[in-house]
N, C-alpha and C. Protein backbone atom coordinates (compact mmCIF):
# COMPACT_ATOMS: atom_id res chain seq x y z
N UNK A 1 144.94 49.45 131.96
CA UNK A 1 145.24 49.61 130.56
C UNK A 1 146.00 50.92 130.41
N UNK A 2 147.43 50.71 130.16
CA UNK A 2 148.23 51.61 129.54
C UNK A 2 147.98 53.09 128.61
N UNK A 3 147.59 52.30 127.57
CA UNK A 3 147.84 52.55 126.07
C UNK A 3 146.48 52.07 125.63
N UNK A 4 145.57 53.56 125.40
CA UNK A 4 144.86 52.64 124.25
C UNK A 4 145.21 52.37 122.41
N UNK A 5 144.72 51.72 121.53
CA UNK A 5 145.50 51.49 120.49
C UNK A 5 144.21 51.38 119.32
N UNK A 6 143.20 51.22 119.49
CA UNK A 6 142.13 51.34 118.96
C UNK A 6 140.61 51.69 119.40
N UNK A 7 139.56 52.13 118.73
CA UNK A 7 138.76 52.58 119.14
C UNK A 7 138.10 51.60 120.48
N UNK A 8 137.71 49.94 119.53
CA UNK A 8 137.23 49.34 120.68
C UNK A 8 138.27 49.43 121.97
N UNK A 9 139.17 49.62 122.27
CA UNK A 9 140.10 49.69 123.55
C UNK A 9 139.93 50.57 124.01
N UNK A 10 139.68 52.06 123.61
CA UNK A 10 139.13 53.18 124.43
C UNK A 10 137.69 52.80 125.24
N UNK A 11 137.55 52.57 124.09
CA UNK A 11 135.76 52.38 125.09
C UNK A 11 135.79 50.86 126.00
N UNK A 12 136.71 50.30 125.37
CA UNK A 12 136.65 49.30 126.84
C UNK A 12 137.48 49.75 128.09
N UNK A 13 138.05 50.52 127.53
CA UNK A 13 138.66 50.83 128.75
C UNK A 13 138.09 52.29 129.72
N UNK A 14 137.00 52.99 128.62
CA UNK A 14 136.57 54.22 129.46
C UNK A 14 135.30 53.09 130.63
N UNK A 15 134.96 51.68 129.90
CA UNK A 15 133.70 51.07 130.55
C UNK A 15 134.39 50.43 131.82
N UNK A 16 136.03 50.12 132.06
CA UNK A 16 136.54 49.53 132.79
C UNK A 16 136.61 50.55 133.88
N UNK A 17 137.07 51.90 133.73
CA UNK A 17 137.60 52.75 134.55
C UNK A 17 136.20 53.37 135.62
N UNK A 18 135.38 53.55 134.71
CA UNK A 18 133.76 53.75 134.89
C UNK A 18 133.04 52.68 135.20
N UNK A 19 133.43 51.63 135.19
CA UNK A 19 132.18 51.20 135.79
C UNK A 19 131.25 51.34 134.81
N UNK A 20 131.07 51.20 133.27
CA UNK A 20 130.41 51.43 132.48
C UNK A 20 129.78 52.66 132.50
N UNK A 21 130.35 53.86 133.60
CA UNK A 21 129.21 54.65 133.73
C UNK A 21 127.95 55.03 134.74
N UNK A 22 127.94 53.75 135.73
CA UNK A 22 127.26 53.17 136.30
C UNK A 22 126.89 54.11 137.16
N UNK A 23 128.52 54.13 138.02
CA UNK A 23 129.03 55.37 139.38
C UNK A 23 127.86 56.38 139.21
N UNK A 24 128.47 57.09 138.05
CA UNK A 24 128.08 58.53 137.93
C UNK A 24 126.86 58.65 137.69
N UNK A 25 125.95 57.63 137.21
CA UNK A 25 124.81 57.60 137.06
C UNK A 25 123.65 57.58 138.15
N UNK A 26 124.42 56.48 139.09
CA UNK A 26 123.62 57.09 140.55
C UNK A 26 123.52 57.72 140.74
N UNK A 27 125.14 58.29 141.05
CA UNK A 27 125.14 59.64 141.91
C UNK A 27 124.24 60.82 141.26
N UNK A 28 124.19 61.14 140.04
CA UNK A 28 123.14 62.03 139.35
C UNK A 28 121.71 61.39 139.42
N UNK A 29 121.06 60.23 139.64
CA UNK A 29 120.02 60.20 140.17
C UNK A 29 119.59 60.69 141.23
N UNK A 30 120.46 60.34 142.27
CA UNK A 30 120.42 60.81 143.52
C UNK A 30 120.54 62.65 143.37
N UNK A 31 121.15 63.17 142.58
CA UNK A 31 121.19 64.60 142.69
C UNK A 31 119.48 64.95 142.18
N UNK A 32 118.98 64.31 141.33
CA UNK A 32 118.05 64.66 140.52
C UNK A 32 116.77 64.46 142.26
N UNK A 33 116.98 63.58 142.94
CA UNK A 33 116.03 62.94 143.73
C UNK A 33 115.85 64.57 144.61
N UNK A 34 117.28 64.95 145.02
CA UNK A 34 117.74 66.13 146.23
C UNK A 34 117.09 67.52 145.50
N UNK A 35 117.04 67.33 144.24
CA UNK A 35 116.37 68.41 143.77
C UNK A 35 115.06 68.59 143.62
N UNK A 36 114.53 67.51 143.44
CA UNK A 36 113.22 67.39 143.32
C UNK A 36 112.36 67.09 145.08
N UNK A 37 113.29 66.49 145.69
CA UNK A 37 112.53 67.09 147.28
C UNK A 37 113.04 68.84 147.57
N UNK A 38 113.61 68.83 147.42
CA UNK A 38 114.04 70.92 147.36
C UNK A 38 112.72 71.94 146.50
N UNK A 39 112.69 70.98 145.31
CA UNK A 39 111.39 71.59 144.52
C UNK A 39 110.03 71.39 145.08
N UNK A 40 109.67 70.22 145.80
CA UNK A 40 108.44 69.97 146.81
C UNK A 40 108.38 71.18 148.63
N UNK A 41 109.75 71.60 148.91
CA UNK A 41 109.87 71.72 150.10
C UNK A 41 109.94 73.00 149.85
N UNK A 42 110.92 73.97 149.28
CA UNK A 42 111.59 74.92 148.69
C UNK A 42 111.03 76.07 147.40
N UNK A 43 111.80 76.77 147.29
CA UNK A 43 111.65 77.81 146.15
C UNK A 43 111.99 76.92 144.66
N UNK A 44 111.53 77.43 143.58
CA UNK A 44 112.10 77.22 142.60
C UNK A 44 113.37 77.27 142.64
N UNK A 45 113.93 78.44 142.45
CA UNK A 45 115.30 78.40 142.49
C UNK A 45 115.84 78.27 143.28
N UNK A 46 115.67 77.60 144.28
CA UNK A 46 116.19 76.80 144.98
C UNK A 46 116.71 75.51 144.44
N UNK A 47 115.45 74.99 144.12
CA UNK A 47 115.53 73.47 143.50
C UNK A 47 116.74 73.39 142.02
N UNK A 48 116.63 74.67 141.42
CA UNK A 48 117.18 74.65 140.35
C UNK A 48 118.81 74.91 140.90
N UNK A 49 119.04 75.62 141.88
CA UNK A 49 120.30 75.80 142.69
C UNK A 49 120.92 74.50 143.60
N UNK A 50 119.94 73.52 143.29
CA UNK A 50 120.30 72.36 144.43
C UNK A 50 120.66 70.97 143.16
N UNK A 51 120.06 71.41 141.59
CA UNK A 51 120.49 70.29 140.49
C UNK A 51 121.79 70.87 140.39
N UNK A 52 122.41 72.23 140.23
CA UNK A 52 123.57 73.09 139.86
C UNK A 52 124.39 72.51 140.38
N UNK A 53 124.25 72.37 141.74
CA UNK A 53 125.32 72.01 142.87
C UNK A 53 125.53 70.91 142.83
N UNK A 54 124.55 70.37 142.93
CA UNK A 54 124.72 68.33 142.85
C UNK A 54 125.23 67.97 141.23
N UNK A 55 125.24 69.13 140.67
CA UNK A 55 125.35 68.38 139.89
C UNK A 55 127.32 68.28 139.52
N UNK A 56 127.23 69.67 140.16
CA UNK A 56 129.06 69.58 140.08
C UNK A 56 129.59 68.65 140.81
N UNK A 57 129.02 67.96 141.38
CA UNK A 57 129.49 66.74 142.39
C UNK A 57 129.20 65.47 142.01
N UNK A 58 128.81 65.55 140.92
CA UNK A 58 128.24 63.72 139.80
C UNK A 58 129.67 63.37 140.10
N UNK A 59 130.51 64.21 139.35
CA UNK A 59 131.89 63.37 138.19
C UNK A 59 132.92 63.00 139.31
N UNK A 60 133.00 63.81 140.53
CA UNK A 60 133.98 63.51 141.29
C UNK A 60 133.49 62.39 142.23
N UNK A 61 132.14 62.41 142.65
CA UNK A 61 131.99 61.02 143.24
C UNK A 61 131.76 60.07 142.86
N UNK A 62 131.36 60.26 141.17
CA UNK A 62 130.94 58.88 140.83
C UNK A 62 132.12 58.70 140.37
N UNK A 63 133.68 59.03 140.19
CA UNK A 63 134.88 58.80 140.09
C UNK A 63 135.19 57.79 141.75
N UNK A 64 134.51 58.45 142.60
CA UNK A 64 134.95 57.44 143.92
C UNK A 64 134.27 56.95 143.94
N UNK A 65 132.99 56.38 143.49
CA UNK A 65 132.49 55.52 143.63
C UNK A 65 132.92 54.14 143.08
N UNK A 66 133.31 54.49 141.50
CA UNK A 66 133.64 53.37 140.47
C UNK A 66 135.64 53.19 141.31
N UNK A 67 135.86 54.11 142.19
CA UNK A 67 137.19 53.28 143.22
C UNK A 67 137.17 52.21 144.19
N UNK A 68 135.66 53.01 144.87
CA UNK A 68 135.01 51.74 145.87
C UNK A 68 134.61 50.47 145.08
N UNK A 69 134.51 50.36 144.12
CA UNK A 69 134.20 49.54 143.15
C UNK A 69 135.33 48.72 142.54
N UNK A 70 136.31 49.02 142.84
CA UNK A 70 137.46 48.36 142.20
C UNK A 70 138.49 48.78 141.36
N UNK A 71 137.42 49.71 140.57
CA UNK A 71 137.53 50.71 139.12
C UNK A 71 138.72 51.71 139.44
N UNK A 72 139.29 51.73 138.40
CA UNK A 72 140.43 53.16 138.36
C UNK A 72 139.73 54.41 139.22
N UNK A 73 138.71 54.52 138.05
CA UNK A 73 137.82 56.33 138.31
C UNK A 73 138.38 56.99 137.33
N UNK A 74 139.48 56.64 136.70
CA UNK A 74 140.13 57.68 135.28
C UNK A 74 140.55 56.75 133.97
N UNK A 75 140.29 57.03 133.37
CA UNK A 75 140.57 56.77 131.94
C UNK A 75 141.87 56.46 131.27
N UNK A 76 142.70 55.86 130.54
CA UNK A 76 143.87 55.68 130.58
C UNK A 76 144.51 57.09 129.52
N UNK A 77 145.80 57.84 129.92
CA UNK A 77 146.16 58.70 129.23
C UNK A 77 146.18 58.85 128.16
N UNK A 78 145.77 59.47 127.24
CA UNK A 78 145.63 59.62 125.78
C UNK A 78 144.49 59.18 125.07
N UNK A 79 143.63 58.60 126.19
CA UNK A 79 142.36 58.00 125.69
C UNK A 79 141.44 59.14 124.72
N UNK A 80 141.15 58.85 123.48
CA UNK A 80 140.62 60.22 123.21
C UNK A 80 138.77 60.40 123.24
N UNK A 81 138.60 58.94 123.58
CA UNK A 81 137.33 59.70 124.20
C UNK A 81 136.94 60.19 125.65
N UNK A 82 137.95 60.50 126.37
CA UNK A 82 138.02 61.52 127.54
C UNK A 82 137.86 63.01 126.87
N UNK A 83 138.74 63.05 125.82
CA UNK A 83 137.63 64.59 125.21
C UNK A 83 136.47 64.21 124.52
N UNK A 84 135.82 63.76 124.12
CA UNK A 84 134.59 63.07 123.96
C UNK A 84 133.65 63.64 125.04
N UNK A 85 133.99 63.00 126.23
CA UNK A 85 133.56 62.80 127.37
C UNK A 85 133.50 64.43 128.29
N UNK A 86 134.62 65.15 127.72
CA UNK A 86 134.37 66.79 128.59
C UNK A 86 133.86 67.25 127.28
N UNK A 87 133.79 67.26 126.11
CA UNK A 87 133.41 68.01 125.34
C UNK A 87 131.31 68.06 125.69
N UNK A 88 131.04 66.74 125.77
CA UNK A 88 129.66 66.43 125.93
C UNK A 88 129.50 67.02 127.58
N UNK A 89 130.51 67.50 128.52
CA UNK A 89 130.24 68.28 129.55
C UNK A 89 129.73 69.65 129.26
N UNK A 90 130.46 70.05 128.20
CA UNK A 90 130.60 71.25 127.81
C UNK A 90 129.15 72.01 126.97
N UNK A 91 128.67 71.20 126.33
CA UNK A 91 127.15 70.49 125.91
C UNK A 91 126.17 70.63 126.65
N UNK A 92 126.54 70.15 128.02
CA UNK A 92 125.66 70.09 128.99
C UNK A 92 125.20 71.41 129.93
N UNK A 93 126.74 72.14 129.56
CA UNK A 93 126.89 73.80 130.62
C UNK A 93 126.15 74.33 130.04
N UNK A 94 126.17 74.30 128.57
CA UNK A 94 125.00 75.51 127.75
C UNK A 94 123.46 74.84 127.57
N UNK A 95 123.79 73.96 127.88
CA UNK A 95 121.81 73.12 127.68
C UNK A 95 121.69 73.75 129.55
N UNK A 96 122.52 73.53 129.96
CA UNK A 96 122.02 74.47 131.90
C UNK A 96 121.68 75.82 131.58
N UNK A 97 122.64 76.27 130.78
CA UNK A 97 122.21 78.12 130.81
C UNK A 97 120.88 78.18 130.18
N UNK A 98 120.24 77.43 129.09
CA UNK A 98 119.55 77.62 128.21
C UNK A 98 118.21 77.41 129.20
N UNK A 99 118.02 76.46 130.07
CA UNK A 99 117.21 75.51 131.13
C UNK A 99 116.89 76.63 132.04
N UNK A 100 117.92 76.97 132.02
CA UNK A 100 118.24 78.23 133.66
C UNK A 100 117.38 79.20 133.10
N UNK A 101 117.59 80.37 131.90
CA UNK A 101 117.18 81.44 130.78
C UNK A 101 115.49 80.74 130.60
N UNK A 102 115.04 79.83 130.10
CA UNK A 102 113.76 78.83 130.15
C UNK A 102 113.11 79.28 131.51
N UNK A 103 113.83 78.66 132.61
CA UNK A 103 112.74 78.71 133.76
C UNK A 103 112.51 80.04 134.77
N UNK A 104 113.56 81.29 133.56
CA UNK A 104 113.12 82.61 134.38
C UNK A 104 112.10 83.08 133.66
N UNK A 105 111.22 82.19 132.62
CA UNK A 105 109.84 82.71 132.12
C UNK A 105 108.68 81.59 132.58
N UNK A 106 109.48 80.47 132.73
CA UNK A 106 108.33 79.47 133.46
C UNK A 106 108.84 78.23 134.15
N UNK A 107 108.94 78.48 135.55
CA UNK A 107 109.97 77.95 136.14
C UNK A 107 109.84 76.40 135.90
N UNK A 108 108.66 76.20 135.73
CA UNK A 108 108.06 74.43 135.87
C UNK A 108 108.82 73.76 134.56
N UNK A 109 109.19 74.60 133.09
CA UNK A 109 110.38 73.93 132.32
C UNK A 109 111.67 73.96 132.44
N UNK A 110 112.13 74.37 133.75
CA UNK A 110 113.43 73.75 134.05
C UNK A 110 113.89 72.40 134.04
N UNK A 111 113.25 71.73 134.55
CA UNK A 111 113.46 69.91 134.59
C UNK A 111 113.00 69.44 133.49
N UNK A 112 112.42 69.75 132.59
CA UNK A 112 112.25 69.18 131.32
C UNK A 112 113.31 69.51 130.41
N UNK A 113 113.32 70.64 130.08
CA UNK A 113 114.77 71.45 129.40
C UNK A 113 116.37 70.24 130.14
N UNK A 114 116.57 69.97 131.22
CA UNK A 114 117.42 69.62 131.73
C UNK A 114 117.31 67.93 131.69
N UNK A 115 116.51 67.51 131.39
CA UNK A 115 116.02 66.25 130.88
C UNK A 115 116.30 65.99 129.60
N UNK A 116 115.92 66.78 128.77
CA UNK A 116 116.25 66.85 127.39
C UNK A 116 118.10 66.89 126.99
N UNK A 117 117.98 67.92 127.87
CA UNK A 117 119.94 68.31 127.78
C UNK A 117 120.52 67.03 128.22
N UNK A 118 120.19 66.24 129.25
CA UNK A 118 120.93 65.53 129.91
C UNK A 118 120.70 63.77 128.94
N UNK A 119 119.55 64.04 128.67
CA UNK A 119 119.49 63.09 127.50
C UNK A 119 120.01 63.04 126.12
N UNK A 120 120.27 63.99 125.67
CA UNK A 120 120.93 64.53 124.83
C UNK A 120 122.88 63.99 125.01
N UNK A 121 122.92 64.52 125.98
CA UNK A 121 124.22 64.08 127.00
C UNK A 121 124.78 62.56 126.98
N UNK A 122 123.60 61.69 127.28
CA UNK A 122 123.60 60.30 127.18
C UNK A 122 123.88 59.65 125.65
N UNK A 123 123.66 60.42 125.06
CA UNK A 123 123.46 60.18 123.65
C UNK A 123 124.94 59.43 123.05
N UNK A 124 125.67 60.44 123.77
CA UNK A 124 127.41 60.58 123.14
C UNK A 124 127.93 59.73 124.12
N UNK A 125 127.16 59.18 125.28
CA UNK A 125 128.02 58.40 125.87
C UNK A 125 127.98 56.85 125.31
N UNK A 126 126.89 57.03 124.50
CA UNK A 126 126.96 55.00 123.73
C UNK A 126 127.88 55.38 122.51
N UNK A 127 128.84 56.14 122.36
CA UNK A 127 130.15 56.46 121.96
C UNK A 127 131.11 55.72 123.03
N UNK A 128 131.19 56.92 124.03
CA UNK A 128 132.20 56.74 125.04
C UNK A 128 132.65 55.51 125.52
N UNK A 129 131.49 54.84 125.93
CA UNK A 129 131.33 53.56 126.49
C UNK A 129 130.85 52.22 125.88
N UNK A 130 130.76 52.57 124.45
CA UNK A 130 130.53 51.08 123.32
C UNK A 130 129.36 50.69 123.72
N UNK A 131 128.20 51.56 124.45
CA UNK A 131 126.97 50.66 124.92
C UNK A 131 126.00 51.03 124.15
N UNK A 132 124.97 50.50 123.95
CA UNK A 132 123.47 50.91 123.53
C UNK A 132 122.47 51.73 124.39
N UNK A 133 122.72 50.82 125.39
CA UNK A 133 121.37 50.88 126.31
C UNK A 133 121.61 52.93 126.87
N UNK A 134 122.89 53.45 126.54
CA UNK A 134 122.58 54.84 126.54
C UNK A 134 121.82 55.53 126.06
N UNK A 135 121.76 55.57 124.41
CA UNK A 135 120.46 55.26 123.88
C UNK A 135 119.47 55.30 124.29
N UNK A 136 118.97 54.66 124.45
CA UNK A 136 117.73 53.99 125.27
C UNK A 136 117.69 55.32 126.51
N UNK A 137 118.46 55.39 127.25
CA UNK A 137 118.40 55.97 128.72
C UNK A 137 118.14 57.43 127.89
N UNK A 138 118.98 57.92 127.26
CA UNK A 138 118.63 59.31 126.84
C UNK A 138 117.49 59.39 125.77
N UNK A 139 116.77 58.51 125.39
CA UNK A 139 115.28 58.56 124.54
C UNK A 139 114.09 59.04 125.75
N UNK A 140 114.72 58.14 127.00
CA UNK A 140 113.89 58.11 127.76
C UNK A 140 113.81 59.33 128.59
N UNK A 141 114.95 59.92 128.61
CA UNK A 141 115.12 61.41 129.17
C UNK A 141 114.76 62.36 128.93
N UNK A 142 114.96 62.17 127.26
CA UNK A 142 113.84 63.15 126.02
C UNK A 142 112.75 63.13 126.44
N UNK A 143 112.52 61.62 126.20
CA UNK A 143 110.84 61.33 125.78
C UNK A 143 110.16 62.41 127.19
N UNK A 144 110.66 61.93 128.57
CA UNK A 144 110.00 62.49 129.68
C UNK A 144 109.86 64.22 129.51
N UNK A 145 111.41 64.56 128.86
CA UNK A 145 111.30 65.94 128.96
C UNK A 145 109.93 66.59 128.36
N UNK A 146 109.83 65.99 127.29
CA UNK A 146 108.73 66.59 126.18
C UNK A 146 107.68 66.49 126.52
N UNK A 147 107.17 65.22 127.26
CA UNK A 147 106.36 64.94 127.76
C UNK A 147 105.75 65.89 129.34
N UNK A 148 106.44 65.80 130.08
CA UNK A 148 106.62 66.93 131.41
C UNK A 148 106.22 68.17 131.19
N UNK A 149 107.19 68.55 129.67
CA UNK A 149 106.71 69.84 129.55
C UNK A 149 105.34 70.57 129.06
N UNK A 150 104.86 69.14 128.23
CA UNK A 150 103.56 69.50 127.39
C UNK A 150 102.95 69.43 128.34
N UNK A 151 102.73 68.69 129.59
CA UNK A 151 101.74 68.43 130.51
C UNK A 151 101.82 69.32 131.71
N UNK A 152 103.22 70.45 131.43
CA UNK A 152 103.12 72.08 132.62
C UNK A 152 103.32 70.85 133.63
N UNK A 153 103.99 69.76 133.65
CA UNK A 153 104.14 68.87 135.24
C UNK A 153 104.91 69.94 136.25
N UNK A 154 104.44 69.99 137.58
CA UNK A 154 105.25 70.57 138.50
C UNK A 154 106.47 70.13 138.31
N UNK A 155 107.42 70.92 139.03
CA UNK A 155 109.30 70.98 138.99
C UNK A 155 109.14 69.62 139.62
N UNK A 156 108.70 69.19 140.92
CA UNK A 156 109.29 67.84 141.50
C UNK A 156 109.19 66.68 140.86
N UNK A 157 107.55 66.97 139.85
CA UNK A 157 107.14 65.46 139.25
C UNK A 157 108.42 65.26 137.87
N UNK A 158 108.79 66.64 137.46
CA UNK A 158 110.26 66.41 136.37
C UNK A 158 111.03 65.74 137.08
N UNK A 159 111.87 66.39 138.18
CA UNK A 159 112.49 66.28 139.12
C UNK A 159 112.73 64.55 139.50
N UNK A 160 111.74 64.12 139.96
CA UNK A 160 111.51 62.80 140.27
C UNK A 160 111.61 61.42 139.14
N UNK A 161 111.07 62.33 137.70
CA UNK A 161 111.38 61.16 136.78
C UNK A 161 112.56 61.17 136.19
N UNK A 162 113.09 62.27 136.11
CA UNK A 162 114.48 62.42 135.93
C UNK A 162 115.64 61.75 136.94
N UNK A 163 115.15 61.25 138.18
CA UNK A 163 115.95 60.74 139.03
C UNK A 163 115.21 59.10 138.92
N UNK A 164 113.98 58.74 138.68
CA UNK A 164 113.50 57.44 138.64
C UNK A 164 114.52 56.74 136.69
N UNK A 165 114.01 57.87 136.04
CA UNK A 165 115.23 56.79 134.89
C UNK A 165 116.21 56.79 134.90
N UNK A 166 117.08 57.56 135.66
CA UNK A 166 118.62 57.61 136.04
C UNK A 166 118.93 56.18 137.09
N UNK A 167 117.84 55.95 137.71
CA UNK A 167 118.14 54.95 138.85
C UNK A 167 118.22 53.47 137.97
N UNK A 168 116.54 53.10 137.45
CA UNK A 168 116.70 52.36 136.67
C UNK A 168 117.88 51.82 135.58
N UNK A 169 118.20 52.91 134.54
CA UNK A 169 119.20 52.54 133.97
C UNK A 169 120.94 52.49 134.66
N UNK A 170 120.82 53.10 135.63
CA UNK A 170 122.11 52.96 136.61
C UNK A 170 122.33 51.21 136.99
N UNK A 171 121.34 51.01 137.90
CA UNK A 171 120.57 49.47 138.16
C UNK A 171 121.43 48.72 136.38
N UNK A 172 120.61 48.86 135.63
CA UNK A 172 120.83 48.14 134.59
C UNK A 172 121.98 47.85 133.98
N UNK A 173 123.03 49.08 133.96
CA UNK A 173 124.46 48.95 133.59
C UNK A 173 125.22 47.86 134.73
N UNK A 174 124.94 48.85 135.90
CA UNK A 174 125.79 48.20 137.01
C UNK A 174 125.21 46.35 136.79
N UNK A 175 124.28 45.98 136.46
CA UNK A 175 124.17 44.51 135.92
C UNK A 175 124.97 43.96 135.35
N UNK A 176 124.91 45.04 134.01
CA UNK A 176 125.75 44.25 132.99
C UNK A 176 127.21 44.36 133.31
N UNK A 177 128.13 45.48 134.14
CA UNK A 177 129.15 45.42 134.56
C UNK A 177 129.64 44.09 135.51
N UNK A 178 128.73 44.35 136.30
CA UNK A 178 128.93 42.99 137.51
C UNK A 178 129.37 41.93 136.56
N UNK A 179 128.40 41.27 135.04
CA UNK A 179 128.35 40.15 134.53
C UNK A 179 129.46 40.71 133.87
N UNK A 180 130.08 41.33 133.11
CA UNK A 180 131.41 41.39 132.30
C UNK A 180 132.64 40.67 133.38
N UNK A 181 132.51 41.56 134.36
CA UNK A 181 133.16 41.82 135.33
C UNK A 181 133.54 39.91 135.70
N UNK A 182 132.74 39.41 135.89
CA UNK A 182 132.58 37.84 136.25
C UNK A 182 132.95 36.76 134.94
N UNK A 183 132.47 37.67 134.03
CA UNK A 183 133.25 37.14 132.64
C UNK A 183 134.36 36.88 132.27
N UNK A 184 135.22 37.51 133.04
CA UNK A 184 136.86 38.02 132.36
C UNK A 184 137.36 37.86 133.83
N UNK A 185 136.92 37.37 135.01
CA UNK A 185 137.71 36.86 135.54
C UNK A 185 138.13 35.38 135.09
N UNK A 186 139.46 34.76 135.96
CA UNK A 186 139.55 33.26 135.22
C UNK A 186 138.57 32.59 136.30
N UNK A 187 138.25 31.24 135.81
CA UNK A 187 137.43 30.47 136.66
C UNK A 187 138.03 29.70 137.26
């Protein structure tokens, strides 16, 4: 897709290029998983130095991932919810500093704080991507954060559910992609 020309065409086309999203959603499960064995094995800040890192590495692999996939990996030029899409990055850098500033008074609300942010995050993507079920994924990111935090859960047990609803709802898109995907071919 060229040219987008209306709203629904952006977002079908940010869901075409993405993979609904799917890509990047693993791959940040999987970062969330690497952090939370770092937080079982490791220092705090360690663990919190090992979400940082993985996490700068979501957008570019889950860009190759949604290639291995078929998918562009980029958005069509002028699409304007690609600023949408870095602006809610940008969202995300200061919900990290805020997470980061948080867990130099109690390290165990880092992954909740970053749960919250990252759910928060999800929020703007059932914008980006015309879906619901983001929604849903970032209630559930909340819900855990708040939850984690009231209950002082160790860094890994955040750590871990933050990578168990990322998987799940990853799983769930990549469903509904596959079935679009099979939809709109001809028969």
């Amino acid at each position: 897709m060229e040219q987008t020309t209306t709203f629904a065409d952006a977002q079908r086309d940010m869901r075409h290029a993405y993979a609904g999203g799917a890509p990047g959603m693993l791959v940040s499960s999987l970062v969330w998983m690497g952090a939370g064995l770092v937080a079982m094995t490791g220092t705090a800040q360690n663990a919190v130095l090992a979400l940082f890192v993985g996490g700068m590495l979501i957008h570019p692999l889950g860009m190759l991932l949604a290639r291995l996939l078929g998918r562009p990996g980029n958005h069509a030029k002028g699409n304007p919810l690609g600023s949408l899409a870095l602006e809610s990055t940008v969202w995300m850098l200061l919900g990290f500093a805020l997470a980061y500033s948080l867990s130099q008074w109690r390290s165990e609300l880092f992954f909740p704080a970053m749960l919250l942010t990252i759910g928060g995050r999800y929020l703007s993507f059932a914008t980006v991507y015309g879906m619901r079920i983001y929604w849903a994924c970032g209630a559930a990111l909340a819900a855990a954060g708040f939850l984690l935090a009231g209950k002082g859960a160790p860094m890994a047990n955040s750590a871990f559910a933050g990578a168990a609803i990322e998987l799940v709802f990853a799983v769930a898109i990549f469903a509904r992609e596959r079935s679009a995907l099979r939809r709109a071919l001809p028969q």
